[in-house]
PDB file of N, CA and C in Angstrom:
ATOM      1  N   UNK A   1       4.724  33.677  -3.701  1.00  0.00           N
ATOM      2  CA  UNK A   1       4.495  32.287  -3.443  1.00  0.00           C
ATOM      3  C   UNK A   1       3.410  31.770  -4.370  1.00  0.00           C
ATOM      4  N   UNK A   2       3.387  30.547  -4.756  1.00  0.00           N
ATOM      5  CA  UNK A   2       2.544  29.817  -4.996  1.00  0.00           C
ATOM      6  C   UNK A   2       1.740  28.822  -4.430  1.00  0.00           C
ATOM      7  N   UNK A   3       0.649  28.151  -4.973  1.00  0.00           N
ATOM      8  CA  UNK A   3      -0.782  27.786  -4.041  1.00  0.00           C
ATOM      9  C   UNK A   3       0.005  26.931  -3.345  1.00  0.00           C
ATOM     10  N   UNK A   4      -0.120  26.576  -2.274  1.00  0.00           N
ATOM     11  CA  UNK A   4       0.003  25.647  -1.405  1.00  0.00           C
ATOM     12  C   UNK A   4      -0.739  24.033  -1.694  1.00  0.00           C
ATOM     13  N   UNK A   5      -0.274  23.226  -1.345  1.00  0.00           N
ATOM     14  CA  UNK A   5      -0.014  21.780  -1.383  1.00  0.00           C
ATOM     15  C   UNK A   5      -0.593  21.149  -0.151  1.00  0.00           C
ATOM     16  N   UNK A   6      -2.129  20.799   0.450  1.00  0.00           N
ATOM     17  CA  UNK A   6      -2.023  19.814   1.493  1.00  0.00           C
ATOM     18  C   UNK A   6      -1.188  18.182   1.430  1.00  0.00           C
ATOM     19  N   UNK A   7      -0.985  18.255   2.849  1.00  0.00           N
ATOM     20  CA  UNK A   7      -0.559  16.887   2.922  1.00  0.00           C
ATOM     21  C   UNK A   7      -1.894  15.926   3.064  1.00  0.00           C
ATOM     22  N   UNK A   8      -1.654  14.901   1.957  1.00  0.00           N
ATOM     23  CA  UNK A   8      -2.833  13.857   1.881  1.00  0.00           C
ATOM     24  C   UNK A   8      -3.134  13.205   3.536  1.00  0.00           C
ATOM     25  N   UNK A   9      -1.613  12.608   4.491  1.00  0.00           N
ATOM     26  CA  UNK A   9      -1.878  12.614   5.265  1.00  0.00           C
ATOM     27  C   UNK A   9      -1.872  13.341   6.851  1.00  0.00           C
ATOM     28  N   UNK A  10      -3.120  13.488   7.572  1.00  0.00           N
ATOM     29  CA  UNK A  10      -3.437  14.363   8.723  1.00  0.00           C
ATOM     30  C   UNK A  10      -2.515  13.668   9.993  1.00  0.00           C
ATOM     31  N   UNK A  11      -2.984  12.758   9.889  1.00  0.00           N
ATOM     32  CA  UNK A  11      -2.373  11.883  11.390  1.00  0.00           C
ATOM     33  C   UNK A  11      -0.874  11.281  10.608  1.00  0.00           C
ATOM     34  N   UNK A  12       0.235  11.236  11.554  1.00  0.00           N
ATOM     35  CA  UNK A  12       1.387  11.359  11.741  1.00  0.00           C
ATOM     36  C   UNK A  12       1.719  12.261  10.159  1.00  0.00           C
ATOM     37  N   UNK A  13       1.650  13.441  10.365  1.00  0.00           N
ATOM     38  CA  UNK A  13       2.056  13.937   8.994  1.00  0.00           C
ATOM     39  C   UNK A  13       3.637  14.596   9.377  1.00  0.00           C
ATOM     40  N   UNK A  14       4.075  14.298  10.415  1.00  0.00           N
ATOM     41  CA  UNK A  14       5.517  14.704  11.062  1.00  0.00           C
ATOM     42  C   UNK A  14       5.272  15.721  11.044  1.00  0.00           C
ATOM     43  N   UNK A  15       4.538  16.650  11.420  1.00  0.00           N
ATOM     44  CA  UNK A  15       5.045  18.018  12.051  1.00  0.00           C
ATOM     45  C   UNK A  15       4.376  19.011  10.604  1.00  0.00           C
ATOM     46  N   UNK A  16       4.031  18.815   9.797  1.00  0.00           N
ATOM     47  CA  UNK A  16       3.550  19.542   8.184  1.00  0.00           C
ATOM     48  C   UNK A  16       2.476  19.192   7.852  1.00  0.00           C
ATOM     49  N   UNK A  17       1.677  20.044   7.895  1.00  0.00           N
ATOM     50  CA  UNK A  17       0.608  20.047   7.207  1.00  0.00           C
ATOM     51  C   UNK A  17       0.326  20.060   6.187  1.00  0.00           C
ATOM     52  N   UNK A  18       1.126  20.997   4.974  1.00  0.00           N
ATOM     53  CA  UNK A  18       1.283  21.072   3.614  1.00  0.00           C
ATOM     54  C   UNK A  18       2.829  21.707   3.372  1.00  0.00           C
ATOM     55  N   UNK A  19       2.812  22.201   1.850  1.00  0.00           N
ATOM     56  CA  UNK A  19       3.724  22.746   1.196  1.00  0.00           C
ATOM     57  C   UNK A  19       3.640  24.017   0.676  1.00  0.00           C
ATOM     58  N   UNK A  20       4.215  24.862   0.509  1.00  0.00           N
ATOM     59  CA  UNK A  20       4.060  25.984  -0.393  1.00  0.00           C
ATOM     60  C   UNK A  20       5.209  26.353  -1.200  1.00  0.00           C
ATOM     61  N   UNK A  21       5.127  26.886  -2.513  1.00  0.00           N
ATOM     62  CA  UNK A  21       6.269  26.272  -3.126  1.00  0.00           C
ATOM     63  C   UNK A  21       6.612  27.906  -4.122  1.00  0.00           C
ATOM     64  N   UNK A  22       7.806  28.807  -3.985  1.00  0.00           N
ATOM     65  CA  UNK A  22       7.425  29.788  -4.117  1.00  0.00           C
ATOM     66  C   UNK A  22       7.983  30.362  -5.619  1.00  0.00           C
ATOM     67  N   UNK A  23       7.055  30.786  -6.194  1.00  0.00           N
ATOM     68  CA  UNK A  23       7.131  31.567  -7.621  1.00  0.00           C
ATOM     69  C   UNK A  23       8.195  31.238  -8.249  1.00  0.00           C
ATOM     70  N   UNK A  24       9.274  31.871  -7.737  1.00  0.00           N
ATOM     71  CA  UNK A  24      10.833  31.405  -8.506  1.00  0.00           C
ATOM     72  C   UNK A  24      11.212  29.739  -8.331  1.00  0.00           C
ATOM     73  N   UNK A  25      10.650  29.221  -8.150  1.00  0.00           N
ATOM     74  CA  UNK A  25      10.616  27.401  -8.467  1.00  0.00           C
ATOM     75  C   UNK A  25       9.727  26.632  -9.024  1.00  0.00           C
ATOM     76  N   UNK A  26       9.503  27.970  -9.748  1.00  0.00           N
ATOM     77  CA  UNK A  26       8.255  27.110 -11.081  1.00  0.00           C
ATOM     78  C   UNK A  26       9.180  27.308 -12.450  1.00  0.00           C
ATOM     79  N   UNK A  27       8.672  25.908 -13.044  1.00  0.00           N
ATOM     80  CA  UNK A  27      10.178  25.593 -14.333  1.00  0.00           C
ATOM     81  C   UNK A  27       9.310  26.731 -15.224  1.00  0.00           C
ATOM     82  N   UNK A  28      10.413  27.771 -16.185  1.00  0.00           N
ATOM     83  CA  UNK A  28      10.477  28.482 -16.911  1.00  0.00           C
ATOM     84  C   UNK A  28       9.801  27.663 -18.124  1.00  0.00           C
ATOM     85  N   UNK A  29       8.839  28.267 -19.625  1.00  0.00           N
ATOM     86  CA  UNK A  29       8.460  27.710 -20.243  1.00  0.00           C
ATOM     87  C   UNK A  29       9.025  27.655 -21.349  1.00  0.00           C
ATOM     88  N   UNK A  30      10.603  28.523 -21.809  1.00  0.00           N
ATOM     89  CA  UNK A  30      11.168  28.135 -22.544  1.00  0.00           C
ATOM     90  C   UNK A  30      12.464  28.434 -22.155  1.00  0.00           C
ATOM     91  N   UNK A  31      13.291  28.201 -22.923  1.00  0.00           N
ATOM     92  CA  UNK A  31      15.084  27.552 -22.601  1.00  0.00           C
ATOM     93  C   UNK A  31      15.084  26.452 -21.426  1.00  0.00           C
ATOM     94  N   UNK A  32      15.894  26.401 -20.730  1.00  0.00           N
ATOM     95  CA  UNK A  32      16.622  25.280 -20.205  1.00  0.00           C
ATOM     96  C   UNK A  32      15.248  24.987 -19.261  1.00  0.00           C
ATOM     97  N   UNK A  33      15.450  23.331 -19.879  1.00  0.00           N
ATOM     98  CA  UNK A  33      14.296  22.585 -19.577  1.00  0.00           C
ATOM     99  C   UNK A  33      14.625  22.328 -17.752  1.00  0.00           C
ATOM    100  N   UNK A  34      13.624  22.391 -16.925  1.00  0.00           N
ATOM    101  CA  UNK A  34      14.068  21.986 -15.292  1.00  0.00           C
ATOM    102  C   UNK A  34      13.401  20.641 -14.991  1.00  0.00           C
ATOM    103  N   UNK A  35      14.305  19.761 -14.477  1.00  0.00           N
ATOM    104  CA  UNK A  35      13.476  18.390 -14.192  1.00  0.00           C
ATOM    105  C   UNK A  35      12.300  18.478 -13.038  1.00  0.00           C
ATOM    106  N   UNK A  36      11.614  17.275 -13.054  1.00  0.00           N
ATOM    107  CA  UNK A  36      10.880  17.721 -11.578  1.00  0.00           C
ATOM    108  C   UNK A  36      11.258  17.788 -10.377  1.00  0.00           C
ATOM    109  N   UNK A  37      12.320  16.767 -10.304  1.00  0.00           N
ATOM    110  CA  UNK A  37      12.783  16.325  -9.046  1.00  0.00           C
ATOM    111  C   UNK A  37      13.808  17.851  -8.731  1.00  0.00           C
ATOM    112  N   UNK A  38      14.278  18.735  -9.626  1.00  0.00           N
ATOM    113  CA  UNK A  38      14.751  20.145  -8.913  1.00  0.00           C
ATOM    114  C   UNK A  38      13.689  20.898  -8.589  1.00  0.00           C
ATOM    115  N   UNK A  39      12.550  20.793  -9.371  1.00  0.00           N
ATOM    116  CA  UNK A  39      11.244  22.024  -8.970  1.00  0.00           C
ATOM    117  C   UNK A  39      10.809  21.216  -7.689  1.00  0.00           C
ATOM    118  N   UNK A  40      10.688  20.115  -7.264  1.00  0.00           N
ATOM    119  CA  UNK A  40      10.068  19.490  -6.628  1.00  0.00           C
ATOM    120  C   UNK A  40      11.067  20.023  -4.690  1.00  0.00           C
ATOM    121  N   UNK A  41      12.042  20.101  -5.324  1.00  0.00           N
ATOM    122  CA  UNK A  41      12.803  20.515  -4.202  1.00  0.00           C
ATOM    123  C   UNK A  41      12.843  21.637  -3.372  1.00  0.00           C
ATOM    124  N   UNK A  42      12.413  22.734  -3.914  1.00  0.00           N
ATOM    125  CA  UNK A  42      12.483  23.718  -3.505  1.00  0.00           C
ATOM    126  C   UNK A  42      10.451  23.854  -2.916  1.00  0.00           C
ATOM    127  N   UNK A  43      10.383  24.069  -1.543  1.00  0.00           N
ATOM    128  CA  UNK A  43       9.409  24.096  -1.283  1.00  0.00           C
ATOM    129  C   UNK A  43       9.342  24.266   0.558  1.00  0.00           C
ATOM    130  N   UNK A  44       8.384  25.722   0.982  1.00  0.00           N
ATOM    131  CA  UNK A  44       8.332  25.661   2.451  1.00  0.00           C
ATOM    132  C   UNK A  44       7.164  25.293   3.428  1.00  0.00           C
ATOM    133  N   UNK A  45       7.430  24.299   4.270  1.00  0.00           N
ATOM    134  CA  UNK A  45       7.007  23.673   5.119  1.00  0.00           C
ATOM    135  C   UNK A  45       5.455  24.919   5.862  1.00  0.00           C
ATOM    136  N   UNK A  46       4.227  24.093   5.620  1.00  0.00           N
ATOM    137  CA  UNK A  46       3.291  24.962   6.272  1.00  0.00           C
ATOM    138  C   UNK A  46       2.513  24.246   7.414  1.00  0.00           C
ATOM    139  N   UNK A  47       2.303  25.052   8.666  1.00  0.00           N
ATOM    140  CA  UNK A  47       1.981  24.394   9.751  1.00  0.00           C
ATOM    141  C   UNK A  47       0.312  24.878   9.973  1.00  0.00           C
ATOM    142  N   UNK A  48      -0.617  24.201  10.328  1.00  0.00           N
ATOM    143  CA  UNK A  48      -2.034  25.162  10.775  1.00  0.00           C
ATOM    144  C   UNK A  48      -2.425  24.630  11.908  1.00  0.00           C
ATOM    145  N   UNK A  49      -2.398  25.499  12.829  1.00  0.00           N
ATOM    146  CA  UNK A  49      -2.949  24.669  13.807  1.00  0.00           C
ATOM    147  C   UNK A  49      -4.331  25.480  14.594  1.00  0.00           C
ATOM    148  N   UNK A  50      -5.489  24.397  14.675  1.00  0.00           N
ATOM    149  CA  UNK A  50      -7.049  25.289  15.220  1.00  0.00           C
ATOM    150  C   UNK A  50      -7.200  25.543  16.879  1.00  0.00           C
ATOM    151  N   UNK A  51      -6.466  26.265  17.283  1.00  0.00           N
ATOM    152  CA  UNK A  51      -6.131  27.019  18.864  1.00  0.00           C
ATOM    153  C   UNK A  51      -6.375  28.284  19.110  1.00  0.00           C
ATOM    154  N   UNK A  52      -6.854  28.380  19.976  1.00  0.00           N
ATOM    155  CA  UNK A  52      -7.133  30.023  20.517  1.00  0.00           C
ATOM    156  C   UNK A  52      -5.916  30.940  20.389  1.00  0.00           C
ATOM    157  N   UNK A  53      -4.611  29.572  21.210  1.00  0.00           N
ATOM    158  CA  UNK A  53      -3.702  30.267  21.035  1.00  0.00           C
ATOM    159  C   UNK A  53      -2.210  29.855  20.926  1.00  0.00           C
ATOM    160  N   UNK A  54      -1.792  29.504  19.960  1.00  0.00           N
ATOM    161  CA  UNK A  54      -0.294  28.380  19.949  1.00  0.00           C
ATOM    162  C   UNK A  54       0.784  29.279  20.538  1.00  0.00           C
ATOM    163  N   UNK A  55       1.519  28.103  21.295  1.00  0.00           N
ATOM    164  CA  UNK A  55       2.222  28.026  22.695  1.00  0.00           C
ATOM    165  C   UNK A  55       3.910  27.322  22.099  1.00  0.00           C
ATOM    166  N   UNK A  56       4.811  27.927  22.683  1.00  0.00           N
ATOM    167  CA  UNK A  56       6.010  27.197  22.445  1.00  0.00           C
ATOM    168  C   UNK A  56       5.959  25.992  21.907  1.00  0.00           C
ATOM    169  N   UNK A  57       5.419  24.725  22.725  1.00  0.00           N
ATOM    170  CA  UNK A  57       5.582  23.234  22.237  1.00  0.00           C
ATOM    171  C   UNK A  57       5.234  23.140  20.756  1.00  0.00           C
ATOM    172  N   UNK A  58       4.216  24.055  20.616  1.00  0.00           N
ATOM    173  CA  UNK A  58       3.979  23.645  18.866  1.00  0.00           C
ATOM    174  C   UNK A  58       5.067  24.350  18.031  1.00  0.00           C
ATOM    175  N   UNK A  59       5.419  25.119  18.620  1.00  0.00           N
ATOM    176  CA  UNK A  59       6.822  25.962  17.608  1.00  0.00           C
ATOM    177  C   UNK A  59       8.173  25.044  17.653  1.00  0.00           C
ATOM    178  N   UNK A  60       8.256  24.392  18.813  1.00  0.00           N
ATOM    179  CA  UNK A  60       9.380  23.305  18.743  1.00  0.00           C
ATOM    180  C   UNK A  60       9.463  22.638  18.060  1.00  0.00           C
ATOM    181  N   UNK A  61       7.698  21.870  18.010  1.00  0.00           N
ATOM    182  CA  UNK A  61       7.689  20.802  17.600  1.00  0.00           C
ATOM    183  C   UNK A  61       7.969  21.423  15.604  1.00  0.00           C
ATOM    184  N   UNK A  62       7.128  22.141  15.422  1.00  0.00           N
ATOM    185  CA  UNK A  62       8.066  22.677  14.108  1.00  0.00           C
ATOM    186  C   UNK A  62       9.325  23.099  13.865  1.00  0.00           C
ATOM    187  N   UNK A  63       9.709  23.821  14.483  1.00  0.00           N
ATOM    188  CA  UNK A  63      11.194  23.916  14.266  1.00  0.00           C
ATOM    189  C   UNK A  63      11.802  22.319  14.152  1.00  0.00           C
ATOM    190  N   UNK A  64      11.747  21.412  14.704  1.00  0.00           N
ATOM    191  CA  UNK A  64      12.071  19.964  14.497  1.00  0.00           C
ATOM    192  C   UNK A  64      11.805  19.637  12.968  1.00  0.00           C
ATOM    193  N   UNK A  65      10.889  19.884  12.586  1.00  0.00           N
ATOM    194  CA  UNK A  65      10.289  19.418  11.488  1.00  0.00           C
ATOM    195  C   UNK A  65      11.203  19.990  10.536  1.00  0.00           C
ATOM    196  N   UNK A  66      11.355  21.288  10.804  1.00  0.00           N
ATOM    197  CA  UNK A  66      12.195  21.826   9.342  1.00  0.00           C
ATOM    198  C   UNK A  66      13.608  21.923   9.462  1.00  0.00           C
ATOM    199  N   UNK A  67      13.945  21.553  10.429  1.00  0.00           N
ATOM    200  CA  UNK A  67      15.348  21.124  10.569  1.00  0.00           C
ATOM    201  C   UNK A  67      15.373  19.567  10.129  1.00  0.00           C
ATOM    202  N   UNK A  68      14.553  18.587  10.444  1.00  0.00           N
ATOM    203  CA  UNK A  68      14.246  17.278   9.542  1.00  0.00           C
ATOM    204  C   UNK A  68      14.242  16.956   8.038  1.00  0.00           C
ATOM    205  N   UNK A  69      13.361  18.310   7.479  1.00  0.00           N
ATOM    206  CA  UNK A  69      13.360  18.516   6.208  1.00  0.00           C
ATOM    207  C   UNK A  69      14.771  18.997   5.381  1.00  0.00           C
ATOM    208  N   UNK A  70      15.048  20.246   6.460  1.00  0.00           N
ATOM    209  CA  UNK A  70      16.487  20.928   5.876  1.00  0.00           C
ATOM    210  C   UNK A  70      15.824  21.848   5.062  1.00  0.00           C
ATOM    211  N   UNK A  71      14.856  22.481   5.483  1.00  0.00           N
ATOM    212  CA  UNK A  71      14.037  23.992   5.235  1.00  0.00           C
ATOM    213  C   UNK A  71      14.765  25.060   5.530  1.00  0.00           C
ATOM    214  N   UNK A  72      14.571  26.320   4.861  1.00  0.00           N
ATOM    215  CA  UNK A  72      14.926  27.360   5.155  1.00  0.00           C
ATOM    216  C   UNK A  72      14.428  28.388   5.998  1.00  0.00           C
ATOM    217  N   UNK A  73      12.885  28.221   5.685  1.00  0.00           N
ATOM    218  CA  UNK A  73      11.938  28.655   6.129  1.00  0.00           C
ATOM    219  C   UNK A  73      10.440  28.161   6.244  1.00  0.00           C
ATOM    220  N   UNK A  74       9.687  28.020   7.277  1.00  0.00           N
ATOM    221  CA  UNK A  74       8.541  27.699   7.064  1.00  0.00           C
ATOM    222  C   UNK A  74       7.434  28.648   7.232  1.00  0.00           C
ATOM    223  N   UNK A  75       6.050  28.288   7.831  1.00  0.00           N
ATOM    224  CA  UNK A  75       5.568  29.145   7.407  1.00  0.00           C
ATOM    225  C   UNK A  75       3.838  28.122   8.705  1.00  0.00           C
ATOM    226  N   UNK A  76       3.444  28.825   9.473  1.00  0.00           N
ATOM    227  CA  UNK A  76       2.661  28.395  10.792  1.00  0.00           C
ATOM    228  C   UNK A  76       1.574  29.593  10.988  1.00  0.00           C
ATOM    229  N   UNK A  77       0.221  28.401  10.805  1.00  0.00           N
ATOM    230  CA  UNK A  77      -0.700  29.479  10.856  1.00  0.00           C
ATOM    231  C   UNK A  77      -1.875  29.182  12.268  1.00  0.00           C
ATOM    232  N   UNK A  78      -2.182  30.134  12.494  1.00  0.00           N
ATOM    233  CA  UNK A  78      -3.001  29.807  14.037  1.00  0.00           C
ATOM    234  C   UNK A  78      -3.827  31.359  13.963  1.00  0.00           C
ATOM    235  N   UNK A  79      -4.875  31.111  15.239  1.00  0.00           N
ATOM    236  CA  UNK A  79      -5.259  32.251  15.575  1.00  0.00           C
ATOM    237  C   UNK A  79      -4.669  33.594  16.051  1.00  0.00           C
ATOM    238  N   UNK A  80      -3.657  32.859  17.057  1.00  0.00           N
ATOM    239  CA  UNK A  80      -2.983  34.069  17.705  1.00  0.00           C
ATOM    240  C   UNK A  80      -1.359  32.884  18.380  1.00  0.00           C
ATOM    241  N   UNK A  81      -0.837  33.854  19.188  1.00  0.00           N
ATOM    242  CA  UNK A  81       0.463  33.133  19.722  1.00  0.00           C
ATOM    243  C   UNK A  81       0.437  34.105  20.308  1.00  0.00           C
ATOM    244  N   UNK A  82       1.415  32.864  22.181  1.00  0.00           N
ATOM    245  CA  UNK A  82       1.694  32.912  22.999  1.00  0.00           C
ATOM    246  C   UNK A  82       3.214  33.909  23.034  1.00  0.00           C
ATOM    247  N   UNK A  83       3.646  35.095  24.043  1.00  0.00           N
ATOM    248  CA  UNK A  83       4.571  35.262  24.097  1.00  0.00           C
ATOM    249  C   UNK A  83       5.563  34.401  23.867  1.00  0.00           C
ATOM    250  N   UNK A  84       5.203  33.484  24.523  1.00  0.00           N
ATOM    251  CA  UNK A  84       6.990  32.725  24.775  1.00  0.00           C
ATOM    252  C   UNK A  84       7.157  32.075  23.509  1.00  0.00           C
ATOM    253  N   UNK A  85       6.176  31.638  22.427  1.00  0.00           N
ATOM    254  CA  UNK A  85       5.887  31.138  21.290  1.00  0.00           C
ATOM    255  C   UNK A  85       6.489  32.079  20.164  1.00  0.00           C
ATOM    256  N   UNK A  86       6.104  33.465  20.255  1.00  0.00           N
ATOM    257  CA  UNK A  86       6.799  34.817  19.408  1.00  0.00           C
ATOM    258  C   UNK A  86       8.533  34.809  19.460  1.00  0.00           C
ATOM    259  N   UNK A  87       8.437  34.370  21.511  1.00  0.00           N
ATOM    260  CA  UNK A  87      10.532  35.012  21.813  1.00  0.00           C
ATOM    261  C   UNK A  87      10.943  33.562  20.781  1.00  0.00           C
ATOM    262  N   UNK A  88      10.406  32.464  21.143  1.00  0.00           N
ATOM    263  CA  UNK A  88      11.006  31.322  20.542  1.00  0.00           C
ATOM    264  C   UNK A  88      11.276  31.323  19.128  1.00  0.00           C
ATOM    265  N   UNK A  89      10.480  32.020  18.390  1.00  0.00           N
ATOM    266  CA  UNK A  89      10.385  31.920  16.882  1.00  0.00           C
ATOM    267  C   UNK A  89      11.938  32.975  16.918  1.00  0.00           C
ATOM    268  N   UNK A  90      12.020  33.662  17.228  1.00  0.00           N
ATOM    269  CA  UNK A  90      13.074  34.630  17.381  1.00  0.00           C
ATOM    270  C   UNK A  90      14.416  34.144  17.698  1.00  0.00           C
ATOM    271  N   UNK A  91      14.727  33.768  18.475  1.00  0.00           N
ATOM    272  CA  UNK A  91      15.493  32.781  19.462  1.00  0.00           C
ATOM    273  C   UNK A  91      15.816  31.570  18.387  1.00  0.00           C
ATOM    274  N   UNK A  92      15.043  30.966  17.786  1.00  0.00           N
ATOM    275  CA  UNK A  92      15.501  29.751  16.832  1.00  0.00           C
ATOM    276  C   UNK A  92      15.766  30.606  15.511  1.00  0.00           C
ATOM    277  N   UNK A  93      15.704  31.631  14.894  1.00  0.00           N
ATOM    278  CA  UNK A  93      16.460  32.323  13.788  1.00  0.00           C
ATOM    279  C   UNK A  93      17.603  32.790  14.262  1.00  0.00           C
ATOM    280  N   UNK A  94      17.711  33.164  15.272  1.00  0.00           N
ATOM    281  CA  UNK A  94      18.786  33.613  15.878  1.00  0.00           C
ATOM    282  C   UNK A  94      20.329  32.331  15.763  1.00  0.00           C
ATOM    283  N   UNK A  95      19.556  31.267  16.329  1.00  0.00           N
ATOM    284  CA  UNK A  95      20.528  29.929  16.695  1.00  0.00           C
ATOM    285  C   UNK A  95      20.648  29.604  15.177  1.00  0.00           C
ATOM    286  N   UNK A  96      19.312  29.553  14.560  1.00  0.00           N
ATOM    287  CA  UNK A  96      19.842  28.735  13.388  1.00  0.00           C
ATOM    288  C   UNK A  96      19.707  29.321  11.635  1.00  0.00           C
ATOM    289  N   UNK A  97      19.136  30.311  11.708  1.00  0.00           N
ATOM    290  CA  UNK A  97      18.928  30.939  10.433  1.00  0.00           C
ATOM    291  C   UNK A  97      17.856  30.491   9.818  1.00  0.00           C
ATOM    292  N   UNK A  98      16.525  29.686  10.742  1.00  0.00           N
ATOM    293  CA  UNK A  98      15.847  29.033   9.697  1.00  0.00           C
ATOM    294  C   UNK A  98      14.619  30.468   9.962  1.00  0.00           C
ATOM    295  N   UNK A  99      14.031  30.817   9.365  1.00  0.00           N
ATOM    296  CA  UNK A  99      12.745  31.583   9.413  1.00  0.00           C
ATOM    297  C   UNK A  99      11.481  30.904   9.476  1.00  0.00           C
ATOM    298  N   UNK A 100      10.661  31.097  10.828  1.00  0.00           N
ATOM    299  CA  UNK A 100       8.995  31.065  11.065  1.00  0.00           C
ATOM    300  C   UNK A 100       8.658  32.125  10.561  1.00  0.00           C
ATOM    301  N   UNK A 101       7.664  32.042   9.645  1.00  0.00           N
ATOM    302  CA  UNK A 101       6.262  33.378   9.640  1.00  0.00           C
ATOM    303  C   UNK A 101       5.416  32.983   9.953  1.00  0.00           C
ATOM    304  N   UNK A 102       5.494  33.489  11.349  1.00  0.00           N
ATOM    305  CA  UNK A 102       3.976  33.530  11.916  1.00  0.00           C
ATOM    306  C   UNK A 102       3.084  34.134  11.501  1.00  0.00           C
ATOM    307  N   UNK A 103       1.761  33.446  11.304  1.00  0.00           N
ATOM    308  CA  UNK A 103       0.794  33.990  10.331  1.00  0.00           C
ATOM    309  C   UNK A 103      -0.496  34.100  11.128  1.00  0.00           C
ATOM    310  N   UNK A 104      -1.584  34.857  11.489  1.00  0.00           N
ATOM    311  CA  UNK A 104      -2.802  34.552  12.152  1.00  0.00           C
ATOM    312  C   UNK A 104      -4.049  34.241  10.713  1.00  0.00           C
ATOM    313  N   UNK A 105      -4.976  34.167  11.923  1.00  0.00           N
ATOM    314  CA  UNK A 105      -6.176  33.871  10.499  1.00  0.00           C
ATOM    315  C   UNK A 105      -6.809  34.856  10.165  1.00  0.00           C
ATOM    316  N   UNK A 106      -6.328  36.012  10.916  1.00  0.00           N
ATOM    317  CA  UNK A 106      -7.039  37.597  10.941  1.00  0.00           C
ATOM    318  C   UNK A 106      -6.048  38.168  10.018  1.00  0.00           C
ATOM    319  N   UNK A 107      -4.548  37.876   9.642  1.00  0.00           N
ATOM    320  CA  UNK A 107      -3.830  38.435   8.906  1.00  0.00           C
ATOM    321  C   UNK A 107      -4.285  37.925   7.415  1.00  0.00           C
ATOM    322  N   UNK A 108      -4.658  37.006   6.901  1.00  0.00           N
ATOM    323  CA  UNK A 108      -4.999  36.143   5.677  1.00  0.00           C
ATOM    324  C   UNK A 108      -6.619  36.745   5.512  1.00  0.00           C
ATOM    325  N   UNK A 109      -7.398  36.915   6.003  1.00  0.00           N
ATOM    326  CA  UNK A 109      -8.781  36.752   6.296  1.00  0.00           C
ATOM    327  C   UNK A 109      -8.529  38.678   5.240  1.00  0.00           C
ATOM    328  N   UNK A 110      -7.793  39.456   6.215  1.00  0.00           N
ATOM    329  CA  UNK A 110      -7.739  40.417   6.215  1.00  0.00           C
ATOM    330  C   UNK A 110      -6.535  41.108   4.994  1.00  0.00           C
ATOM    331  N   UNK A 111      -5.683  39.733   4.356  1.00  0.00           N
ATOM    332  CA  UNK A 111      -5.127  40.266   3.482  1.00  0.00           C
ATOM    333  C   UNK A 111      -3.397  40.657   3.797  1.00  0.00           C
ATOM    334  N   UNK A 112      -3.511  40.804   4.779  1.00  0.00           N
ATOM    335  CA  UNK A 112      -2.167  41.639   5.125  1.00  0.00           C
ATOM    336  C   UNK A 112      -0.981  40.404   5.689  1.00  0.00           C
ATOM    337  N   UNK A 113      -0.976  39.035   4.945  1.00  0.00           N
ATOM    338  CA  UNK A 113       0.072  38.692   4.838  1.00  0.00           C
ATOM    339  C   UNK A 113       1.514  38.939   3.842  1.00  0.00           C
ATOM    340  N   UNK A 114       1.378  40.088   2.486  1.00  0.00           N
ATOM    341  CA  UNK A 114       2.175  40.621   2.476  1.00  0.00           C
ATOM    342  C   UNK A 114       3.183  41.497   3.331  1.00  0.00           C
ATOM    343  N   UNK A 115       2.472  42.313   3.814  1.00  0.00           N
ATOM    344  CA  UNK A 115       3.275  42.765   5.295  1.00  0.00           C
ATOM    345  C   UNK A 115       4.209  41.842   5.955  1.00  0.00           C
ATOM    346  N   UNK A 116       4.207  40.815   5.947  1.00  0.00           N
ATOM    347  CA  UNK A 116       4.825  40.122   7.539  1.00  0.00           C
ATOM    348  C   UNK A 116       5.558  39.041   6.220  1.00  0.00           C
ATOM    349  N   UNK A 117       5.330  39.144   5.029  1.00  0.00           N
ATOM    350  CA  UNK A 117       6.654  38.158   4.446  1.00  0.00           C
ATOM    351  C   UNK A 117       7.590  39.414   3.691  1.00  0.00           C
ATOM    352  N   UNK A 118       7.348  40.639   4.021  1.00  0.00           N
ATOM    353  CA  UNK A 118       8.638  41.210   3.675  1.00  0.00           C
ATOM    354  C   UNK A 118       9.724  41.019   4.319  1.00  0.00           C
TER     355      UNK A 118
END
């Protein structure tokens, strides 16, 4: 992946906080020239939210979001998560093929978000 993208705006930002936009959708620097509006396209939805502990409603409310967008995958970061928040992330790949990586701030802090995007 590549650096991530905040969204300029916080309040009603629909459900996204930023962007992250990954390695293989950066235009090549020689042969076939890529416009922006294709690099610009390819890009996954990032959620952060500052909670002890995110709970289903916030996973809905994302899953909405990237089904809005027409994402493949996004990508939700928090301290920790709620069981029913984990079955749900599960449960909506299941229904729809889109992928959550749930991410904590102890996994980033600590490095070991390679692990969990294999």
């Amino acid at each position: 992946m590549n650096g991530g993208v905040p969204n300029k705006t916080q309040v009603g930002d629909m459900g996204i906080d930023g962007r992250i936009y990954p390695v293989s959708s950066m235009p090549r620097k020689g042969g076939e020239a890529v416009g922006e509006l294709a690099f610009m396209d390819v890009w996954y939805p990032i959620q952060v939210k500052q909670k002890d502990k995110v709970g289903r409603p916030e996973i809905d409310a994302f899953e909405a979001a990237l089904q809005r967008e027409k994402r493949t995958q996004g990508f939700f970061v928090a301290f920790d998560y709620s069981s029913d928040a984990m079955t749900e992330i599960g449960a909506f790949f299941k229904r729809s093929g889109i992928m959550i990586r749930a991410l904590t701030v102890k996994d980033i802090l600590e490095e070991q978000i390679g692990m969990k995007l294999v």
